[in-house]
Structures are given as structure tokens and as C-alpha cells.
Protein backbone atom coordinates (compact mmCIF):
# COMPACT_ATOMS: atom_id res chain seq x y z
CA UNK A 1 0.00 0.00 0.00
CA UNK A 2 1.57 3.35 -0.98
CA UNK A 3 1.00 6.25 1.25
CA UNK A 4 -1.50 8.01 -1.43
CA UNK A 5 -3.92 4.70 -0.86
CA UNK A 6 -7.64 6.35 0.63
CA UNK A 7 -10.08 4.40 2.71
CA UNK A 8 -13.25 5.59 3.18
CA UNK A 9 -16.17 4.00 4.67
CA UNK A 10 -19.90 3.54 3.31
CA UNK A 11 -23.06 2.20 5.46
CA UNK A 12 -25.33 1.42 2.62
CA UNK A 13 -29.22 0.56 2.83
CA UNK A 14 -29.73 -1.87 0.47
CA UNK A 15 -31.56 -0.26 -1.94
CA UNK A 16 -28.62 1.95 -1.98
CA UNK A 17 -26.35 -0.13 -3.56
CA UNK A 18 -25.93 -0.42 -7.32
CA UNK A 19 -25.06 -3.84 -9.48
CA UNK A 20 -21.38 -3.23 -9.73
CA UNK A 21 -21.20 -2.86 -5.28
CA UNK A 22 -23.42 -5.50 -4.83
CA UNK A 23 -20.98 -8.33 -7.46
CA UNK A 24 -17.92 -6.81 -5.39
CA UNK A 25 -19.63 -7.98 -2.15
CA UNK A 26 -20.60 -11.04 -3.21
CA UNK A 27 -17.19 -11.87 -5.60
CA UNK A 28 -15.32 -10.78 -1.74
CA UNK A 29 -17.38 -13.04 0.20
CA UNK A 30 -17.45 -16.15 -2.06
CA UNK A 31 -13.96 -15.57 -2.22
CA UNK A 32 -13.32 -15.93 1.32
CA UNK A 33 -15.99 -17.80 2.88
CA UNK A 34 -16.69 -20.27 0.18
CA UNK A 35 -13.47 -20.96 -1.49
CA UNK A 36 -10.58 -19.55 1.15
CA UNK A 37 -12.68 -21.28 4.25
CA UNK A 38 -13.30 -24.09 1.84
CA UNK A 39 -16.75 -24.21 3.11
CA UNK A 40 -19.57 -24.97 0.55
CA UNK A 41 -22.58 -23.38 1.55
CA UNK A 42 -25.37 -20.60 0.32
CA UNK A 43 -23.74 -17.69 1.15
CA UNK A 44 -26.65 -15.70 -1.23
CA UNK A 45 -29.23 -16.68 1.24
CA UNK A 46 -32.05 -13.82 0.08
CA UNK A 47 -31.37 -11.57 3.07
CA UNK A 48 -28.79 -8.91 1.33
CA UNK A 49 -31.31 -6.62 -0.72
CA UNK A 50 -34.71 -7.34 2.22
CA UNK A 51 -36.58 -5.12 4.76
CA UNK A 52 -33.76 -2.72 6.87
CA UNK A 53 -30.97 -4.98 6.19
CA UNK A 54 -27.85 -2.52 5.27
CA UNK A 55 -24.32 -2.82 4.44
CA UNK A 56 -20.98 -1.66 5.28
CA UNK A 57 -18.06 -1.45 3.45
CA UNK A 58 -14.43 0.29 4.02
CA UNK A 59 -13.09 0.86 0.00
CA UNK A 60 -9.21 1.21 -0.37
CA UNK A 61 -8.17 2.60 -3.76
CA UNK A 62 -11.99 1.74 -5.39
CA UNK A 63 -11.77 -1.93 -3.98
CA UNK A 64 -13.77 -3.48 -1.38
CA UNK A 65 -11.16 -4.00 1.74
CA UNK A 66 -13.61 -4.86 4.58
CA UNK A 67 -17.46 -5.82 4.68
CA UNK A 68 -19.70 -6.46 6.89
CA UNK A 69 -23.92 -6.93 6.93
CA UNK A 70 -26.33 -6.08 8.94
CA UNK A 71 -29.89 -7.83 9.19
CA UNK A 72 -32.58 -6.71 10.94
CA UNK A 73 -34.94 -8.87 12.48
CA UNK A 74 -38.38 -7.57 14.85
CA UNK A 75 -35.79 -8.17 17.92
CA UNK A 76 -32.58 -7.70 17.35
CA UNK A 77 -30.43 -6.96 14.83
CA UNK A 78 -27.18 -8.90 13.75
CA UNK A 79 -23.65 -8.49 12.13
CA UNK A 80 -22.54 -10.74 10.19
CA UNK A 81 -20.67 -11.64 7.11
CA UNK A 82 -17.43 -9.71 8.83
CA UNK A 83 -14.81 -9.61 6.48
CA UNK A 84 -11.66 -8.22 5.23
CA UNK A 85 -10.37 -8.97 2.07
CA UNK A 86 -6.96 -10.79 1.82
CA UNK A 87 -5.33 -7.95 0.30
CA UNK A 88 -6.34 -5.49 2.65
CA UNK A 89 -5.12 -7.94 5.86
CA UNK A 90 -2.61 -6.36 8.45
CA UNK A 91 -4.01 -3.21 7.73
CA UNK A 92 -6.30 -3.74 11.32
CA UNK A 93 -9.50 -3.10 9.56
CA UNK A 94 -11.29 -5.39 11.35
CA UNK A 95 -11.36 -3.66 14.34
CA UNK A 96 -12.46 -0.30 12.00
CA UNK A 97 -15.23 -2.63 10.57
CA UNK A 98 -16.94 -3.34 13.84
CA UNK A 99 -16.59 0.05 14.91
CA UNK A 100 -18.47 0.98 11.74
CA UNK A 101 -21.41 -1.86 11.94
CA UNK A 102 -22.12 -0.76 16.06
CA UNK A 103 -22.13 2.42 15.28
CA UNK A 104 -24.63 2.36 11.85
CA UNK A 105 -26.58 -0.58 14.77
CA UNK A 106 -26.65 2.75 17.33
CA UNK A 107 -27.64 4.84 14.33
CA UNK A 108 -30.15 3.48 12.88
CA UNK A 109 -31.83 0.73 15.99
CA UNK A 110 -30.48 2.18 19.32
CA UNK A 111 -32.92 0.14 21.36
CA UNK A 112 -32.08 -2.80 19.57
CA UNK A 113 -30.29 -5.78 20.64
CA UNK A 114 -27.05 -6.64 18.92
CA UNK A 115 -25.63 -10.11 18.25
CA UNK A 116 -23.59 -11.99 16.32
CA UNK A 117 -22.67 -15.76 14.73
CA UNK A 118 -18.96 -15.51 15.14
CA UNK A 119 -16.72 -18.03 14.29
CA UNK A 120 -15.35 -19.51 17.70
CA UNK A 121 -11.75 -18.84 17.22
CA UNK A 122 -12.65 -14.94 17.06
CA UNK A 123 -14.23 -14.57 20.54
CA UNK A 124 -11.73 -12.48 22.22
CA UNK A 125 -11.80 -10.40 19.27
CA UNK A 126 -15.60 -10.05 19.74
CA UNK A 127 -14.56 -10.03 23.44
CA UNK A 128 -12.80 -7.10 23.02
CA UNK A 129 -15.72 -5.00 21.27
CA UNK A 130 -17.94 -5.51 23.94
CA UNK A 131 -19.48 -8.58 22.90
CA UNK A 132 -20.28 -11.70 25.43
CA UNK A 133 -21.36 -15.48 24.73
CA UNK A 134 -25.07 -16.48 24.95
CA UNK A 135 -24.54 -19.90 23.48
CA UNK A 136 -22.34 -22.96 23.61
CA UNK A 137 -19.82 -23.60 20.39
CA UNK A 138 -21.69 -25.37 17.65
CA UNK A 139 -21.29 -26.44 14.30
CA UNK A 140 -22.36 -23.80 11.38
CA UNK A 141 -21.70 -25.08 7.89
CA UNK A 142 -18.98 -27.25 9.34
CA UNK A 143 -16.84 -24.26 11.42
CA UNK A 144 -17.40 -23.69 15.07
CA UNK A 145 -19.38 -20.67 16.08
CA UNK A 146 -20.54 -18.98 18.83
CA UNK A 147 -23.49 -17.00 19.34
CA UNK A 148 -22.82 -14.02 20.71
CA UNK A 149 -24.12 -10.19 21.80
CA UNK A 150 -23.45 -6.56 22.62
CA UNK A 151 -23.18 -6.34 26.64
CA UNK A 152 -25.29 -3.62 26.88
């Protein structure tokens, strides 16, 4: 990354987004989740362009470098999806990310409750945000996760 590189972050309704954002999400997270994670699963699961659902997404030099989505749901709302892209890694987005996704959650649901699927290896990083276990470790598309959610 050259020192002329600009991030700049975008919480995006869904109805905001246009054809070419949306195929960069999805390209970034089938890259990762599907073929990096070598998981097969439906990772276009009907929930990214529905209801209040909205999107966030850091962009480094016109390319997706972090992503996350949020779903809303009549009790709670949920981050998921919580990526950064390989190229953007050691740049301690992810951190950045989460930061972004509580504070669109504040923004836009502040008496909401906030929770997340995370991947069980990434608790204390989800520790560190705020975030405390409600569940035991089980199986989700054949990688441990842990439910978790903002102690409020």
C-alpha cells in the first residue's frame, strides 16, 4: 500500500447499492468464505437486498477491503458476514469494521439488541468489542461458532 492509498467507509441501505457494489460484495465473500474457508454453503441466502438490512463497506483505492452486513430482524439486529479482504489484511481493519457496523446498529436501531454468529476462534476479538457469549460452540456449515451479543 503506498502512502497516497484512501479508505473511506460507506453504510449502505440496500436499496442503496448499485449492481457493480453489490458483485464486489458477493465476488469478496465467495472468495473468502466459500473458497478460502473451503466451506460450501449458500452464502446468497435472500437476506442482502430485504426489509432494513444494510451494508458496510471500508473501500481502499476503489476496492472493497472490509465488509460487513447487517440484518434486521423484529428483535434484534445482527452483524454478520465480517470480512476483510486478503489484500487489505494487516491493515487492522477489522477492528475499523466493527466500529463501523455498532455504530450504523446505534444509528439506525439504538434500542435494539445486537448479536452476532462468530466463528469460535474470534471470541476475544468479539470479546474485546464488547461482545459476550449467549450460546455454547456449535457447528455452522462445518466451522465452530458462537453466538454471541453486545453487553449492553
Amino acid at each position: 500500500m503506498t502512502g497516497s492509498s484512501s479508505l473511506h467507509w460507506q453504510d449502505y441501505h440496500h436499496s442503496e447499492l448499485n449492481t457493480a457494489q453489490l458483485y464486489a460484495i458477493l465476488a469478496l465473500r465467495s472468495e473468502v468464505f466459500v473458497v478460502e474457508q473451503t466451506c460450501v454453503y449458500q452464502d446468497i441466502d435472500g437476506q442482502d437486498l430485504t426489509g432494513e438490512n444494510r451494508h458496510i463497506i471500508a473501500w481502499l483505492d476503489g476496492k472493497i477491503a472490509a465488509y460487513a452486513r447487517i440484518l434486521r430482524s423484529d428483535d434484534e439486529v445482527a452483524i454478520g458476514r465480517v470480512i476483510v479482504a486478503p489484500s487489505a489484511r494487516g491493515l487492522k481493519l477489522g477492528y475499523q469494521l466493527m466500529e463501523q457496523a455498532l455504530i450504523s446498529c446505534q444509528k439506525h436501531w439504538p434500542d435494539a439488541r445486537v448479536a452476532i454468529s462468530a466463528q469460535a476462534h474470534l471470541q476475544g476479538f468479539y470479546g474485546r468489542l464488547g461482545f459476550v457469549a449467549y450460546t455454547e460452540i456449535y457447528d455452522e456449515d462445518g466451522i465452530a461458532h458462537v453466538g454471541m451479543e453486545l453487553n449492553s
